[in-house]
C-alpha atoms as a PDB file:
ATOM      1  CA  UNK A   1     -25.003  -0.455   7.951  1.00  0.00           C
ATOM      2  CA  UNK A   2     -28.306  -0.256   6.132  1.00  0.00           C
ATOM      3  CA  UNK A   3     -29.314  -2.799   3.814  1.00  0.00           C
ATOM      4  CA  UNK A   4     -29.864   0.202   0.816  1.00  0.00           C
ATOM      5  CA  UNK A   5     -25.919   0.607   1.697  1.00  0.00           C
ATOM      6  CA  UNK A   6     -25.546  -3.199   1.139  1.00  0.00           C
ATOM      7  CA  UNK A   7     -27.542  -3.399  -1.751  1.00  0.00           C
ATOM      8  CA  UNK A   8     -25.006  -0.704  -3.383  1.00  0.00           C
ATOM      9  CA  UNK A   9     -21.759  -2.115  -2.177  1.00  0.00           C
ATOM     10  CA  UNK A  10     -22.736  -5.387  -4.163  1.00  0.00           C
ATOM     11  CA  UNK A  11     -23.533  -3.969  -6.878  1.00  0.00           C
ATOM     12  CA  UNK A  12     -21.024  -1.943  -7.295  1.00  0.00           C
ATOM     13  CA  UNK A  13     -18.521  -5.476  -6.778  1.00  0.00           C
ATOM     14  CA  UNK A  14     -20.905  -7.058  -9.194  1.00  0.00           C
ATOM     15  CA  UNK A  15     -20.362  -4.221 -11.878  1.00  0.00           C
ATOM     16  CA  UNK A  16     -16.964  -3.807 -11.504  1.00  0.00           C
ATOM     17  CA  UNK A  17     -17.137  -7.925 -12.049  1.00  0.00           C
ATOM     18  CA  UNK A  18     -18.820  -8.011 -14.685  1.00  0.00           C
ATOM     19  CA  UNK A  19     -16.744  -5.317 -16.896  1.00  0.00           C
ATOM     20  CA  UNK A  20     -13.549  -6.585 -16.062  1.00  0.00           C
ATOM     21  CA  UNK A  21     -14.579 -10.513 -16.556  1.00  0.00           C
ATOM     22  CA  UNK A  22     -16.391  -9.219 -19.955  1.00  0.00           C
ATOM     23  CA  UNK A  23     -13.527  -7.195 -20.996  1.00  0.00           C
ATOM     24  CA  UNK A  24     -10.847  -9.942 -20.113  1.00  0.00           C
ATOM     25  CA  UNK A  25     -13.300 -12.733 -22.297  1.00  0.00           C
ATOM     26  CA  UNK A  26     -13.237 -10.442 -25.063  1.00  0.00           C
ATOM     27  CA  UNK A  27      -9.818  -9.848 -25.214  1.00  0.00           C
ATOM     28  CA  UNK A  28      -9.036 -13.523 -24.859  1.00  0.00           C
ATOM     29  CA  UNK A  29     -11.518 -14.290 -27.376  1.00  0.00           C
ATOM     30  CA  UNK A  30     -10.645 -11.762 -30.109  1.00  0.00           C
ATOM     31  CA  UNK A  31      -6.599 -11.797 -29.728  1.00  0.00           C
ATOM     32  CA  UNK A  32      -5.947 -15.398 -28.002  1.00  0.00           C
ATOM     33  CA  UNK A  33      -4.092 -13.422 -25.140  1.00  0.00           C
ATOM     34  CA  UNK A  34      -4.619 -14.920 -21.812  1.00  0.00           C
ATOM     35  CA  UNK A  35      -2.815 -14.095 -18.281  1.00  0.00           C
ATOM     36  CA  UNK A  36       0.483 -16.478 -18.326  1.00  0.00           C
ATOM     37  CA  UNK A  37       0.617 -18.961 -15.268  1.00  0.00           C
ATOM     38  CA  UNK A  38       3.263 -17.933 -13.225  1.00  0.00           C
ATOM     39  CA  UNK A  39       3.341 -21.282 -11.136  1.00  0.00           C
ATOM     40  CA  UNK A  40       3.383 -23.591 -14.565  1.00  0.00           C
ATOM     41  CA  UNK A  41       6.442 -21.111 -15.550  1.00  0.00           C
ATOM     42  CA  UNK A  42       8.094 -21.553 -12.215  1.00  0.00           C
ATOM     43  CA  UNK A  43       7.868 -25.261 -12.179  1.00  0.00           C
ATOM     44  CA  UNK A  44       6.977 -26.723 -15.465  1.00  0.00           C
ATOM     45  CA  UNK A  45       3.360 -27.747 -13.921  1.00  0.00           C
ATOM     46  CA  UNK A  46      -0.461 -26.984 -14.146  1.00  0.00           C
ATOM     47  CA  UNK A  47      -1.624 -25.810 -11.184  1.00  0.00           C
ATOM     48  CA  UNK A  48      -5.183 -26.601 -10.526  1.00  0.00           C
ATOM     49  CA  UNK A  49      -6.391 -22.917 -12.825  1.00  0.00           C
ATOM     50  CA  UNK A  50      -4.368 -23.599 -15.971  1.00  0.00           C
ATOM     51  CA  UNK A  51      -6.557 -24.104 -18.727  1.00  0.00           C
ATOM     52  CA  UNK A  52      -9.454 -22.065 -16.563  1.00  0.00           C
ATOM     53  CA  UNK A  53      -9.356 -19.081 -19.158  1.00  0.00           C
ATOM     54  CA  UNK A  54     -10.290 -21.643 -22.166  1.00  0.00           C
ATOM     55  CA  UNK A  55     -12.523 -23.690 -20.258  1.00  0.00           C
ATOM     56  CA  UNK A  56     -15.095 -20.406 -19.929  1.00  0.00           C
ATOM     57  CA  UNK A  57     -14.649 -19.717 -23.000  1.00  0.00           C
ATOM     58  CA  UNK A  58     -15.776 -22.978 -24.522  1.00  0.00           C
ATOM     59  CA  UNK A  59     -18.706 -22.675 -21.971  1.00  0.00           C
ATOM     60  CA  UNK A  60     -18.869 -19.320 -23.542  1.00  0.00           C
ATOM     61  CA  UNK A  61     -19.032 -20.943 -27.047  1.00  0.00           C
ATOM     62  CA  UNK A  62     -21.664 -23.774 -26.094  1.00  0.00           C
ATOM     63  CA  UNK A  63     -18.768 -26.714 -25.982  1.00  0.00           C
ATOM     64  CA  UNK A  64     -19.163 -27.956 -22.411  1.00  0.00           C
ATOM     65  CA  UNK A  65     -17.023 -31.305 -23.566  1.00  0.00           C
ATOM     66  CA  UNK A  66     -13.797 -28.894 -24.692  1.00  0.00           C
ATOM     67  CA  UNK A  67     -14.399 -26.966 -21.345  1.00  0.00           C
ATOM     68  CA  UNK A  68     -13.810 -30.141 -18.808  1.00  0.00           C
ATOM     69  CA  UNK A  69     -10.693 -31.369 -21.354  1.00  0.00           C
ATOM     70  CA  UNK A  70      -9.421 -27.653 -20.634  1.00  0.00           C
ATOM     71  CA  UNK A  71     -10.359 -27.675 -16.462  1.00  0.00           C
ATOM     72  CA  UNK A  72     -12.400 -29.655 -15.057  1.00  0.00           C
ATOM     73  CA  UNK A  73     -12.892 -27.749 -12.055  1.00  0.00           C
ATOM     74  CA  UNK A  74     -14.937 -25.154 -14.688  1.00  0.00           C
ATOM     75  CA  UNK A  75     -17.515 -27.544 -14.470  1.00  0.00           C
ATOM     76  CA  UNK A  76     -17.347 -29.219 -10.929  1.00  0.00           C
ATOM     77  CA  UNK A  77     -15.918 -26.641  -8.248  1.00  0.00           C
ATOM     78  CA  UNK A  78     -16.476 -23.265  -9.777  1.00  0.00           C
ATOM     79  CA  UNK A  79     -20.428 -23.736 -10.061  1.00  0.00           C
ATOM     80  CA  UNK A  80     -20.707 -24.652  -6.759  1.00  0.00           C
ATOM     81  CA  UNK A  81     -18.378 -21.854  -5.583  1.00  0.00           C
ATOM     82  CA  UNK A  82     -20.529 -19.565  -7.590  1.00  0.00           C
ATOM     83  CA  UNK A  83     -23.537 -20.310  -5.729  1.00  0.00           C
ATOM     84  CA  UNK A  84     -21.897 -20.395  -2.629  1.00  0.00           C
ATOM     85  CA  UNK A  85     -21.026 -17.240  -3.615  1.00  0.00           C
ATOM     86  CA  UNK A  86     -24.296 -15.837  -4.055  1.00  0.00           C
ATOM     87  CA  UNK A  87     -25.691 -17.137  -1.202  1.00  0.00           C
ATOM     88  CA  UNK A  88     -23.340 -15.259   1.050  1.00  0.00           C
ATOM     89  CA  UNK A  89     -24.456 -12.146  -1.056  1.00  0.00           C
ATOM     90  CA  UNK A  90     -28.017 -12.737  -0.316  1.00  0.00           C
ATOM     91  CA  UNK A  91     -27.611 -13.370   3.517  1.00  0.00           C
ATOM     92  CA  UNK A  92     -25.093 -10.347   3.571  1.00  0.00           C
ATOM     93  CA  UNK A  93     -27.317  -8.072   1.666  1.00  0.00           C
ATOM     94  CA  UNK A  94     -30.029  -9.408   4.273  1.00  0.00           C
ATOM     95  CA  UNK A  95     -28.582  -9.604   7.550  1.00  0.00           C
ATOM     96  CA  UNK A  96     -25.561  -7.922   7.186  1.00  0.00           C
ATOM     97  CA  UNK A  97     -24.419 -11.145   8.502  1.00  0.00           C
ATOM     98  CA  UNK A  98     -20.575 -11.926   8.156  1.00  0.00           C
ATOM     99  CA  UNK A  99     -20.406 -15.182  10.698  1.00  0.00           C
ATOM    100  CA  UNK A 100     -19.880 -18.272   9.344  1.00  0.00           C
ATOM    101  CA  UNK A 101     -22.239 -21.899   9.799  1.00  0.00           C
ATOM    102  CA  UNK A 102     -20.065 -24.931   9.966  1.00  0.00           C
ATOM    103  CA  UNK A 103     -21.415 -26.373   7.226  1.00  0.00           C
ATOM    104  CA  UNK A 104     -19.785 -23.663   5.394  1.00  0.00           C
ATOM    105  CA  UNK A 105     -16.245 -24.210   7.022  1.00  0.00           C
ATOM    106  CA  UNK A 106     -16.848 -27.987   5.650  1.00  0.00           C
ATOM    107  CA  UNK A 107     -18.163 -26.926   2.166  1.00  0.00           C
ATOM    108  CA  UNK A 108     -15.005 -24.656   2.067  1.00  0.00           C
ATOM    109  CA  UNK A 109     -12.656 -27.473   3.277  1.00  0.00           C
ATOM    110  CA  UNK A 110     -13.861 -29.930   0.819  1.00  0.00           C
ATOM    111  CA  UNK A 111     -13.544 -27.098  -2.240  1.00  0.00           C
ATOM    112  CA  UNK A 112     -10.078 -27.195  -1.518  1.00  0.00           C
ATOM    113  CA  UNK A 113      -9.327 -30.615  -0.979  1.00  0.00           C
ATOM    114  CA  UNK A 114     -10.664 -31.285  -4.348  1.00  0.00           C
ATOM    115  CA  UNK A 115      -8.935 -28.584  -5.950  1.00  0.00           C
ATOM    116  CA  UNK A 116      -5.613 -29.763  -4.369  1.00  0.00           C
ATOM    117  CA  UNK A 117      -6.191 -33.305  -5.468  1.00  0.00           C
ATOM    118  CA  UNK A 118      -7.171 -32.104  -8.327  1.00  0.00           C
ATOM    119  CA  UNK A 119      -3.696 -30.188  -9.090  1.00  0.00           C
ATOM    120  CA  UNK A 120      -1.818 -32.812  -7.908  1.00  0.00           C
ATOM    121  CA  UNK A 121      -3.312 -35.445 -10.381  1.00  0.00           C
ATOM    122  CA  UNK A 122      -3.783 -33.388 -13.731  1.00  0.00           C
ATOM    123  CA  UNK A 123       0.686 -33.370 -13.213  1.00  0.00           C
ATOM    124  CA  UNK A 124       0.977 -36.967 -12.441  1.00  0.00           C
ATOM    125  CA  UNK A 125       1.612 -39.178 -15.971  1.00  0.00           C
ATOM    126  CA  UNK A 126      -0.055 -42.704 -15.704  1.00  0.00           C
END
C-alpha cells in the first residue's frame, strides 16, 4: 500500500475519532449522560475505566486535581497510551510497518499490569 493510501486511512480513523469523542463530550457535558458501566452493574465494583468519562472532562474544564480523584489512569496510563499511540501512526504511515519491537511488548505488558493493579486497589477499602 502507498503511503498517500496510509495517510488517508488515518485520517479518516482520526476524523471519525474526533466527531464521535467530541460529540460524546458534548453530550456528557450538556445533559450529564454518560455510558453506564456494565462491569460496576454486574458486580457492584469500579473497574479500572469508571470515572474515565468525568476525569476528561475535568481535563476538559482545566481541573487536573478533580480528574485524578475521578481516574487516575486519565492522567498516568492514558497519556502514555496516547503517544504510544501516535507513534505507531507515524511508523505505520511511514513504513507501513505492522511488526512489533520488544520494547513495545514490555511497554504494553506494563500498561496493563498497572491498569489491573490499578482496578484491583481503587475496590479494596483500607
Amino acid at each position: 500500500m502507498e503511503k498517500r493510501q496510509r495517510i488517508k486511512i488515518v485520517l479518516r480513523g482520526l476524523m471519525a475519532v474526533a466527531i464521535l469523542g467530541g460529540l460524546y463530550l458534548f453530550v456528557f457535558l450538556t445533559f450529564d449522560v454518560g455510558i453506564p458501566c456494565i462491569f460496576n452493574k454486574l458486580t457492584g465494583l469500579k473497574c479500572p475505566g469508571c470515572g474515565m468519562t468525568h476525569a476528561i472532562a475535568s481535563l476538559w474544564k482545566g481541573q487536573p486535581a478533580n480528574a485524578w480523584n475521578e481516574n487516575a489512569l486519565c492522567l498516568s496510563v492514558l497519556p502514555v497510551t496516547c503517544l504510544y499511540l501516535i507513534y505507531r501512526t507515524v511508523r505505520y504511515v511511514n513504513s507501513g510497518g505492522e511488526d512489533f519491537h520488544i520494547w513495545e511488548y514490555v511497554l504494553l505488558l506494563l500498561l496493563l499490569t498497572v491498569t489491573v493493579v490499578y482496578g484491583i486497589m481503587r475496590n479494596i477499602t483500607f
